[in-house]
N, C-alpha and C. Protein backbone atom coordinates (compact mmCIF):
# COMPACT_ATOMS: atom_id res chain seq x y z
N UNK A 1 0.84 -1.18 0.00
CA UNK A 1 0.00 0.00 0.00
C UNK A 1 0.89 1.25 0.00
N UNK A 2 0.28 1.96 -0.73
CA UNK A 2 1.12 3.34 -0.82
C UNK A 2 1.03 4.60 0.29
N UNK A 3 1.74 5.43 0.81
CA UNK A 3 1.77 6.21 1.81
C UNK A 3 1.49 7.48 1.62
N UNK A 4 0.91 8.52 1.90
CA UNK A 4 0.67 9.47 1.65
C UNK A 4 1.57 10.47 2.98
N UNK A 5 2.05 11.76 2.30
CA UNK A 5 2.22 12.66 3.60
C UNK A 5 1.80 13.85 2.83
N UNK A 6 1.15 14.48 4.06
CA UNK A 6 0.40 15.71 4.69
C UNK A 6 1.57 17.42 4.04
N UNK A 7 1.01 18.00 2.59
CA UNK A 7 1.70 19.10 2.64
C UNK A 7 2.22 20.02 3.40
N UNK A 8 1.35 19.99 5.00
CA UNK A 8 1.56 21.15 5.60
C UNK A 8 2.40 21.06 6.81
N UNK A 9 1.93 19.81 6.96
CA UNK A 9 3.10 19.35 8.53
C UNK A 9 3.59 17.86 8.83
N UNK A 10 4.12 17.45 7.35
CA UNK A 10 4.66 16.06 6.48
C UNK A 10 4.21 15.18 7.52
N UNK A 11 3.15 14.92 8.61
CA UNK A 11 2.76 13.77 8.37
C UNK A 11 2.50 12.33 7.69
N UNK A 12 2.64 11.57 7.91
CA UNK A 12 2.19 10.48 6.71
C UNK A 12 0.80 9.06 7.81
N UNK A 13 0.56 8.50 6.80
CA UNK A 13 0.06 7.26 7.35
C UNK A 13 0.26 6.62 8.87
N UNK A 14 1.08 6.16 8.44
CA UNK A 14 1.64 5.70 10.00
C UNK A 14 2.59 6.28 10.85
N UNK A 15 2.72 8.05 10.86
CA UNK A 15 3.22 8.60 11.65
C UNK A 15 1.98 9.93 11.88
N UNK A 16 0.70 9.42 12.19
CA UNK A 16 -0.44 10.90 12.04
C UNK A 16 0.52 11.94 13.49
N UNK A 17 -0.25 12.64 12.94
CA UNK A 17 -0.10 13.75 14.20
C UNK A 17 -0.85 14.03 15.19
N UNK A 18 -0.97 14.60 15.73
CA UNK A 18 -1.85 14.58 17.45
C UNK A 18 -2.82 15.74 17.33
N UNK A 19 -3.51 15.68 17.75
CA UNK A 19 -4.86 16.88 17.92
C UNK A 19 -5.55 16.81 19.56
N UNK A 20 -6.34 17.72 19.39
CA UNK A 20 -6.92 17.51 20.41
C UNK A 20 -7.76 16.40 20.49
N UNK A 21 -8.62 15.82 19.58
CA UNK A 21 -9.32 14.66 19.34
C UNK A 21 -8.35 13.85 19.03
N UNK A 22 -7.03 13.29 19.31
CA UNK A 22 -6.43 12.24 18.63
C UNK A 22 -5.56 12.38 17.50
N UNK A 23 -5.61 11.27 16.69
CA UNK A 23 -4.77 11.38 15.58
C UNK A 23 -5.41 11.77 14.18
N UNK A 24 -4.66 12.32 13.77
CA UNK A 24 -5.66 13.02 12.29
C UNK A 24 -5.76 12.31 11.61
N UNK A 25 -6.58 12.76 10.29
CA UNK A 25 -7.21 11.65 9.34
C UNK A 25 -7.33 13.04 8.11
N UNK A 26 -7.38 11.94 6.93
CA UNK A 26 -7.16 13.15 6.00
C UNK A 26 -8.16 14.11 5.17
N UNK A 27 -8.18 15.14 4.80
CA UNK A 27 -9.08 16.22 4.63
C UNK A 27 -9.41 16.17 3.05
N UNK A 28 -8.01 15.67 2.39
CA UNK A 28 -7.64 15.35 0.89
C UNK A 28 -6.53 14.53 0.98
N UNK A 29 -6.37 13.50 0.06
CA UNK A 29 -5.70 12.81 -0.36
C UNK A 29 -5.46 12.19 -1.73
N UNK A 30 -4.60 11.98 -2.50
CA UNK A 30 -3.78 11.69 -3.64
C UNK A 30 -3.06 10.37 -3.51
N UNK A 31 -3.47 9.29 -3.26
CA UNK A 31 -2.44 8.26 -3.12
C UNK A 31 -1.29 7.78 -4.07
N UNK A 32 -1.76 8.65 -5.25
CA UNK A 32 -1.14 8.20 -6.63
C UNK A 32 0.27 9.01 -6.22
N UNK A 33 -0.22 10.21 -5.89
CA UNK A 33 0.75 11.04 -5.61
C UNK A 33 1.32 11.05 -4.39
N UNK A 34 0.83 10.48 -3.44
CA UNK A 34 1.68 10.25 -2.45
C UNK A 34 1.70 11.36 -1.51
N UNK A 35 0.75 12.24 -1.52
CA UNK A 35 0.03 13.44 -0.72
C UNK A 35 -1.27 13.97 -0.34
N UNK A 36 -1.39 14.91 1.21
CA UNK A 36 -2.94 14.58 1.13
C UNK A 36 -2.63 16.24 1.87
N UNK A 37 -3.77 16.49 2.81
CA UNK A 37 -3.67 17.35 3.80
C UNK A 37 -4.41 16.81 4.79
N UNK A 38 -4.23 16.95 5.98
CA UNK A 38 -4.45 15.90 6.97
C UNK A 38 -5.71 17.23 7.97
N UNK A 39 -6.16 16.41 8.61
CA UNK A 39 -7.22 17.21 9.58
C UNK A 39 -6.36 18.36 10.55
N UNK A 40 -5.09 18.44 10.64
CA UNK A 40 -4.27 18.40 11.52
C UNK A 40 -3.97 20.56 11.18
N UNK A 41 -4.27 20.44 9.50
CA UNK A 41 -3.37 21.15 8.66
C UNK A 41 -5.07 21.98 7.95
N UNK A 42 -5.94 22.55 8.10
CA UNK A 42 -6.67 22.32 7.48
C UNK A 42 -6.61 24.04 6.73
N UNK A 43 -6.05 24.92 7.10
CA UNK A 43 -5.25 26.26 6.55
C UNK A 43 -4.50 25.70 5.25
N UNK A 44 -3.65 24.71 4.78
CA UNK A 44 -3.78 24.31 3.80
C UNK A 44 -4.52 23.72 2.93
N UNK A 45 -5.30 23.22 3.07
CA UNK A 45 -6.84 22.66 1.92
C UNK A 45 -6.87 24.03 0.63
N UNK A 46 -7.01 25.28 0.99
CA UNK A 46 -7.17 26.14 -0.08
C UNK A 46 -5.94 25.91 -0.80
N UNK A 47 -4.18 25.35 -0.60
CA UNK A 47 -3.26 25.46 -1.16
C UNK A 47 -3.53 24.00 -2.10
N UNK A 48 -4.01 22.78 -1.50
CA UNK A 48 -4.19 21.58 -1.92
C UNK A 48 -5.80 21.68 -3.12
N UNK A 49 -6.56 22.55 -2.92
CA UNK A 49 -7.91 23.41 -3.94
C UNK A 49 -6.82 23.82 -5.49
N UNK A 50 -6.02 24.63 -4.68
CA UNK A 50 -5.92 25.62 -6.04
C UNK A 50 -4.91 24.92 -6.95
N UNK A 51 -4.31 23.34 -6.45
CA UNK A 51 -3.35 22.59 -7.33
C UNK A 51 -1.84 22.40 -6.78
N UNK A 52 -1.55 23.40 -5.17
CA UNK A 52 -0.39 23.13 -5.14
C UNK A 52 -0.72 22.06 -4.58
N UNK A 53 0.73 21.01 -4.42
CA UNK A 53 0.56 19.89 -4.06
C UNK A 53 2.43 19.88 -3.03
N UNK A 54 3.19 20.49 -3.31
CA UNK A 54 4.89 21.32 -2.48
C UNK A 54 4.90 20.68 -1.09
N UNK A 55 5.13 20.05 -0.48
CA UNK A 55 4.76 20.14 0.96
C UNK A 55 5.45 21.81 1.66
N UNK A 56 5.20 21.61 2.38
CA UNK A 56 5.89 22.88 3.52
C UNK A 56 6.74 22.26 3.98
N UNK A 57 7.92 23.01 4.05
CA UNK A 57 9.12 23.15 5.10
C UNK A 57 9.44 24.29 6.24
N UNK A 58 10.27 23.76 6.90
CA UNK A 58 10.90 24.69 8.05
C UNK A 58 12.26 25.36 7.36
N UNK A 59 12.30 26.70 6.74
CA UNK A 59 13.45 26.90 5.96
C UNK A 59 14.35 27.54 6.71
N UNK A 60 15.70 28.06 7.25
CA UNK A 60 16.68 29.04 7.97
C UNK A 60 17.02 29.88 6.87
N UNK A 61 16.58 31.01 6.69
CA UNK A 61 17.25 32.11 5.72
C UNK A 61 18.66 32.40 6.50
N UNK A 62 19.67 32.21 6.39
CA UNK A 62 20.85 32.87 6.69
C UNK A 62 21.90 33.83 6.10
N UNK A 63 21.80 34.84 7.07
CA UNK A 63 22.80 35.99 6.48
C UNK A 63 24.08 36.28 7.10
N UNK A 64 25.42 36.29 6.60
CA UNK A 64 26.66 36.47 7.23
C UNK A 64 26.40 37.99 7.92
N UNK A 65 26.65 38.12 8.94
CA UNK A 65 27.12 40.06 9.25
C UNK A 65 27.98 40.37 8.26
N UNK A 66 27.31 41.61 7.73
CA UNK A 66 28.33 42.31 6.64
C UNK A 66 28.16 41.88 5.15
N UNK A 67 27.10 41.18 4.77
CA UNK A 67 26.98 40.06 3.71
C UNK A 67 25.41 40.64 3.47
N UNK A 68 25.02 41.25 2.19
CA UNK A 68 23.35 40.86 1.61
C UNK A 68 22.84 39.72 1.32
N UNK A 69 23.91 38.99 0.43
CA UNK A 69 23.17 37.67 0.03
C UNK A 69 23.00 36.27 0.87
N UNK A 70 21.64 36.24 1.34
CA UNK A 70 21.19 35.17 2.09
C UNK A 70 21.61 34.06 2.01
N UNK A 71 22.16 32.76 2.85
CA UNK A 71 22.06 31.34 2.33
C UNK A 71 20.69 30.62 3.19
N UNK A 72 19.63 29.26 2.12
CA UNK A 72 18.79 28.94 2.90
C UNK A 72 19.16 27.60 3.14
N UNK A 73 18.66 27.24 4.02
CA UNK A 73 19.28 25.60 4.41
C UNK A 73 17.35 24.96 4.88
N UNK A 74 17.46 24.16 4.87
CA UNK A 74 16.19 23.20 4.93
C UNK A 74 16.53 22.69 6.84
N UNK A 75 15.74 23.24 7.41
CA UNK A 75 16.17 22.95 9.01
C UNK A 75 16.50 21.54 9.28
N UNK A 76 16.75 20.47 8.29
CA UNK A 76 17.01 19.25 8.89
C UNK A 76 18.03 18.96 8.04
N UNK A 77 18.80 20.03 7.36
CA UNK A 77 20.38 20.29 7.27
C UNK A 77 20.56 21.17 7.84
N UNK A 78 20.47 21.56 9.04
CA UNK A 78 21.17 22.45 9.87
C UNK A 78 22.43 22.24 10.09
N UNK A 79 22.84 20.63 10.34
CA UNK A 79 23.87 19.85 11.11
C UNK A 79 25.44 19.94 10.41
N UNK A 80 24.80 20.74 8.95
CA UNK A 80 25.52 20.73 7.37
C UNK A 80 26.14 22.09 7.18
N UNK A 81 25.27 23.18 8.19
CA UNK A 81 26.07 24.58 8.32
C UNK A 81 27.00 24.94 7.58
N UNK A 82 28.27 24.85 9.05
CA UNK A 82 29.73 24.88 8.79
C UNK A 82 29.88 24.04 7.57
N UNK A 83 29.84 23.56 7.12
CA UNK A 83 30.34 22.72 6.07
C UNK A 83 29.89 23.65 4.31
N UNK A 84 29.14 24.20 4.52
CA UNK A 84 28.52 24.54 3.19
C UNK A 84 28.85 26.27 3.50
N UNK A 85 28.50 27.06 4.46
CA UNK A 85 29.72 28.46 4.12
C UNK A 85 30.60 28.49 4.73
N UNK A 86 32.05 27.53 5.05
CA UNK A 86 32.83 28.04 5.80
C UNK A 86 33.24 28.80 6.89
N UNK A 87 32.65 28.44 7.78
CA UNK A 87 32.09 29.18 9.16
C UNK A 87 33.03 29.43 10.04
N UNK A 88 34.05 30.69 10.24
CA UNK A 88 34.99 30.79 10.89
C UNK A 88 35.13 31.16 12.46
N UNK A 89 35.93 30.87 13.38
CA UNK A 89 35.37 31.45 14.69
C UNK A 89 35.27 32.98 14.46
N UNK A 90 34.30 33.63 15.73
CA UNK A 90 33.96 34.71 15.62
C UNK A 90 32.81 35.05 14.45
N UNK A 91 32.72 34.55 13.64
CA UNK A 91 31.88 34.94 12.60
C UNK A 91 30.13 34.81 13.24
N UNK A 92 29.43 36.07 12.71
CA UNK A 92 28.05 35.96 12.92
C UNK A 92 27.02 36.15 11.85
N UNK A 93 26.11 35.69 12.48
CA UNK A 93 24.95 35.31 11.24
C UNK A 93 23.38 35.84 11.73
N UNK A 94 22.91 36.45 11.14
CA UNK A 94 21.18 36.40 11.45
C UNK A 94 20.99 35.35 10.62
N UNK A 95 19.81 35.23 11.29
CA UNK A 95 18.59 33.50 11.30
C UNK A 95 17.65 33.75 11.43
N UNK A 96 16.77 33.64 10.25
CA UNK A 96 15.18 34.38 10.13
C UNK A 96 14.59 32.98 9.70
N UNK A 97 13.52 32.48 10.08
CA UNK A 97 12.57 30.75 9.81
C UNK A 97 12.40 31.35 9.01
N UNK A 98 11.77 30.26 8.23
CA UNK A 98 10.27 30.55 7.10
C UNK A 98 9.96 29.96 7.11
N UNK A 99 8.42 29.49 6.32
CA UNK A 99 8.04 28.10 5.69
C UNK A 99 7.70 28.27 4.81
N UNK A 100 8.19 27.56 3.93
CA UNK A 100 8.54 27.56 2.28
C UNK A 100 8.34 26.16 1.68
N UNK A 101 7.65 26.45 0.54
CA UNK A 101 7.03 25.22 -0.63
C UNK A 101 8.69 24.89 -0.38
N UNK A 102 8.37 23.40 -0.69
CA UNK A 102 9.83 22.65 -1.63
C UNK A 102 9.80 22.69 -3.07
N UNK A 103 8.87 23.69 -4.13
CA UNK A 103 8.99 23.98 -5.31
C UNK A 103 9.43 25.77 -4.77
N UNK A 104 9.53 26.55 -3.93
CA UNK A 104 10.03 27.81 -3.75
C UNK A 104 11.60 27.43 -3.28
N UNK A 105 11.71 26.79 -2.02
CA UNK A 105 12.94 26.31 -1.97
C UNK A 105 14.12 25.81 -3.44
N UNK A 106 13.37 25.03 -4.05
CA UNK A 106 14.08 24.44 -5.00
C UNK A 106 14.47 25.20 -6.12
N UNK A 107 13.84 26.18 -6.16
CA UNK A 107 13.80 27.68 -7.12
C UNK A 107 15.07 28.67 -6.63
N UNK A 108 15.16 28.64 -5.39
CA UNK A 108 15.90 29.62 -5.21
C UNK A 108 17.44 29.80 -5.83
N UNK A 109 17.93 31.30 -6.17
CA UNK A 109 19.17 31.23 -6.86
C UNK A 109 20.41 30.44 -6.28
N UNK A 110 20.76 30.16 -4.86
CA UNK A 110 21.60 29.30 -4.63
C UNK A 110 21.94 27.78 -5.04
N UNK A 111 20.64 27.54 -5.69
CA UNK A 111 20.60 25.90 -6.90
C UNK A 111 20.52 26.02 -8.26
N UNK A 112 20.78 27.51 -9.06
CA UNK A 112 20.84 27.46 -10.22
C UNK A 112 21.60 26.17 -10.71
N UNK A 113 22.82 26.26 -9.78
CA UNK A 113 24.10 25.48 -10.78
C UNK A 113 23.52 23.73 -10.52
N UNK A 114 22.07 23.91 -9.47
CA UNK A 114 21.85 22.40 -9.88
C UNK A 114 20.73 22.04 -10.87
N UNK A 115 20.04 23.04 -11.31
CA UNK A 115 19.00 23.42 -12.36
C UNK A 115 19.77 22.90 -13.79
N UNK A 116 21.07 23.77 -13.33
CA UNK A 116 21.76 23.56 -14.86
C UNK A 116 22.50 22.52 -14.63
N UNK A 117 22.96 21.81 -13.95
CA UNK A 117 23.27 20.40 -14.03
C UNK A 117 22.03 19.51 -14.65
N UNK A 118 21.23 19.78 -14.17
CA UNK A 118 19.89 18.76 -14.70
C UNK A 118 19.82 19.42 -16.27
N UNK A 119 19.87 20.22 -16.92
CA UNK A 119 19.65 20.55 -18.56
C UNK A 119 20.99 19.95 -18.98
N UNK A 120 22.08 20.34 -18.23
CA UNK A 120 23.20 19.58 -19.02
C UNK A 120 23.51 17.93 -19.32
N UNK A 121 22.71 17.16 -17.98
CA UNK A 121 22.88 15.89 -18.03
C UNK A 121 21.51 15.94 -19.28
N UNK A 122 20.61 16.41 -19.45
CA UNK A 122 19.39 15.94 -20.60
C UNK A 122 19.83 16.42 -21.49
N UNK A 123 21.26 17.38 -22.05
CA UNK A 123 21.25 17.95 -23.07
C UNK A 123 22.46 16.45 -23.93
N UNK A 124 23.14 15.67 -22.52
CA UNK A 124 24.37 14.74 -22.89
C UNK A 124 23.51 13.60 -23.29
N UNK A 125 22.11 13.30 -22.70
CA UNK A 125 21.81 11.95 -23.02
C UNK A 125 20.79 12.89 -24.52
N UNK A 126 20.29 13.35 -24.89
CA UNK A 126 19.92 13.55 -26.02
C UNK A 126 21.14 13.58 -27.26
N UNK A 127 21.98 13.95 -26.98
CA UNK A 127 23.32 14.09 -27.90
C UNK A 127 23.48 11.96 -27.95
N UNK A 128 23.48 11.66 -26.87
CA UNK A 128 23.67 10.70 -27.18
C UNK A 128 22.96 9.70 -27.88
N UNK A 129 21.27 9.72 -27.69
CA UNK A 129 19.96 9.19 -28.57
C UNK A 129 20.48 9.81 -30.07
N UNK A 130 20.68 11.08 -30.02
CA UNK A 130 20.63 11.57 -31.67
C UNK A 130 22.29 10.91 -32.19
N UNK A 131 22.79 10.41 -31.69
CA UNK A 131 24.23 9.46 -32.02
C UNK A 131 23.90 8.21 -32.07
N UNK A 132 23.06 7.76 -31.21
CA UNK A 132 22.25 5.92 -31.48
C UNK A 132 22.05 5.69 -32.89
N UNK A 133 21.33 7.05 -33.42
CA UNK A 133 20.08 7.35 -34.36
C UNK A 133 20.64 8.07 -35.49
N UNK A 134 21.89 8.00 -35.39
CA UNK A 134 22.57 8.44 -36.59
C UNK A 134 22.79 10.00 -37.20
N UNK A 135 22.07 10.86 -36.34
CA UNK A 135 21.83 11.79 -36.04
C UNK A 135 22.65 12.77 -35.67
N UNK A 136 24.28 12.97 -36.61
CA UNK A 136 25.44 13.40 -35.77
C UNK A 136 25.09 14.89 -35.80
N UNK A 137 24.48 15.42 -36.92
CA UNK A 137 24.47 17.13 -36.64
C UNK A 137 23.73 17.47 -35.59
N UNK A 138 22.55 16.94 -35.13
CA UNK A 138 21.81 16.84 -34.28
C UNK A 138 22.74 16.74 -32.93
N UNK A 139 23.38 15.43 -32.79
CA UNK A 139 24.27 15.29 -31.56
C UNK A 139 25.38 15.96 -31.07
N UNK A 140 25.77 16.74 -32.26
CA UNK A 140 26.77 18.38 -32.11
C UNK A 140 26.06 19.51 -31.42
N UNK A 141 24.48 19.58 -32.16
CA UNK A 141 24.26 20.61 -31.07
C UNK A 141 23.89 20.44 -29.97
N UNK A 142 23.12 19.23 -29.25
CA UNK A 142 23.04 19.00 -27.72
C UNK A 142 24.56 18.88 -27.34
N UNK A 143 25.67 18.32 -27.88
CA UNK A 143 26.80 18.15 -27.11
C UNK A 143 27.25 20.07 -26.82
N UNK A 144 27.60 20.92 -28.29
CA UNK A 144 27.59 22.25 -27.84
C UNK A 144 26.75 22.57 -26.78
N UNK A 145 25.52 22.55 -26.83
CA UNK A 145 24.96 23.31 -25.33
C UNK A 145 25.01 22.90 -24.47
N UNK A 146 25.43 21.59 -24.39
CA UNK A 146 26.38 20.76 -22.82
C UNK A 146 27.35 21.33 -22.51
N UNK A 147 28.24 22.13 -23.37
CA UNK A 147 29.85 21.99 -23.32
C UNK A 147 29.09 23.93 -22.99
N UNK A 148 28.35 24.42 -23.10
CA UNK A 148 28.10 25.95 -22.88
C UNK A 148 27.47 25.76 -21.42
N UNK A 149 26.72 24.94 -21.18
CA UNK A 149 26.15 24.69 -19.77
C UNK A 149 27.10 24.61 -19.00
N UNK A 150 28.11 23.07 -19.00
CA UNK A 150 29.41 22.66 -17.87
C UNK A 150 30.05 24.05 -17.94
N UNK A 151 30.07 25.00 -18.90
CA UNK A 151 30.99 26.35 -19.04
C UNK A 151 30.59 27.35 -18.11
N UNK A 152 29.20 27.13 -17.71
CA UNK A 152 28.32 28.58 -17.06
C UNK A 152 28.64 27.59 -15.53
N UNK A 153 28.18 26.34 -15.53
CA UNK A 153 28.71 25.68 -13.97
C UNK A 153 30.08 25.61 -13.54
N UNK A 154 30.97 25.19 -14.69
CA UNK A 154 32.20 25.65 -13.84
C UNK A 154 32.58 27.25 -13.13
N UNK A 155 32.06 28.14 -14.14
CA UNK A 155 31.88 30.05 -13.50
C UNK A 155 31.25 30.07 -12.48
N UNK A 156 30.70 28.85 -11.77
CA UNK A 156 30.23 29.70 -10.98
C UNK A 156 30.64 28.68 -9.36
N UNK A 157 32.13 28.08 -10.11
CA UNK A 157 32.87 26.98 -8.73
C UNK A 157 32.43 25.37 -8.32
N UNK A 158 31.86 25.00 -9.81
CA UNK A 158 31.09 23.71 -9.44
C UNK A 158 31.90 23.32 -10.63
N UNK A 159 31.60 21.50 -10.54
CA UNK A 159 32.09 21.01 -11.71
C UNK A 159 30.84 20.31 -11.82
N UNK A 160 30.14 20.19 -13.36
CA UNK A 160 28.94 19.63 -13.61
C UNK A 160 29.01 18.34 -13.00
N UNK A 161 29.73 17.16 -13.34
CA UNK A 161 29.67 15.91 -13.67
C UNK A 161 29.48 15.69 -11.95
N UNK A 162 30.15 16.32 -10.97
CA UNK A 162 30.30 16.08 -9.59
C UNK A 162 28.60 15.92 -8.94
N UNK A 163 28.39 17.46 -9.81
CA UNK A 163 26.59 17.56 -9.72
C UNK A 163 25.57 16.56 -10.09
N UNK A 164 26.25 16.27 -11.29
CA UNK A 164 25.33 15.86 -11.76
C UNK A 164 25.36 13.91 -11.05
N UNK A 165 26.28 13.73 -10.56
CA UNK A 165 25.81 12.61 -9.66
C UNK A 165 24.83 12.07 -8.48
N UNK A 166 24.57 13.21 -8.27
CA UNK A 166 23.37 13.75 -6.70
C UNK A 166 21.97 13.60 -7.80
N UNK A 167 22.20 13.50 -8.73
CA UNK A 167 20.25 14.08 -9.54
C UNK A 167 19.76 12.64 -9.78
């Protein structure tokens, strides 16, 4: 049987959440999709109405002192911090929550270079179908806009192929 969890406060099946009456039960559900909104959450139903389907997260906007541009981390990589801006002693940070779709999260400019890892790996396996298929002028230009993509990800301190192993 398939599991469903709750957009608004990732509940699922066999982990409901608590209410005052007990454990919730769902308001909407999608089993196909593997999402519902639970009794628990019912301020989302108009988000689960109008087609989003994103769950909610707990997001940390973080800003260095002295720094505009924010980094966001998903609160259950917190543990990942130090590791992802180089966090020196003395150094300080504001820390503002949010809760944020995982299609807003996933948008944000700090994952371009994994946006464009994902066009570059579909631009290498199309080069490669149009090479199955005999198709070499064809497979020159997906390989060019691979080789212009890995060009815009290496500018910006990534190496595609590294990326493109995580997708």
């Amino acid at each position: 049987m398939r599991t469903a969890t709750c957009i608004g406060c990732r509940c699922t099946d066999f982990h409901a959440c608590q209410g005052e009456d007990g454990p919730c039960s769902w308001l909407a559900v999608d089993y196909g999709a593997g999402l519902g909104v639970c009794s628990g959450c019912p301020d989302q139903l108009k988000r689960w109405q109008a087609g989003e389907r994103s769950v909610l997260m707990l997001v940390a906007k973080i800003t260095r002192e002295g720094e505009s541009t924010p980094f966001f981390i998903e609160s259950n990589d917190m543990a990942s911090f130090p590791l992802l801006l180089d966090v020196e002693p003395g150094d300080k940070f504001a820390v503002e929550w949010l809760e944020m779709s995982s299609n807003d999260f996933e948008a944000l400019p700090q994952f371009e270079q994994v946006r464009l890892a994902r066009q570059w790996l579909a631009e290498c396996q199309a080069a490669a179908a149009a090479e199955k298929n005999g198709l070499t002028d064809q497979a020159r230009v997906h390989q060019a806009e691979g080789a212009r993509i890995a060009a815009a990800v290496a500018a910006a301190g990534y190496e595609v192929t590294h990326l493109a192993q995580f997708l």
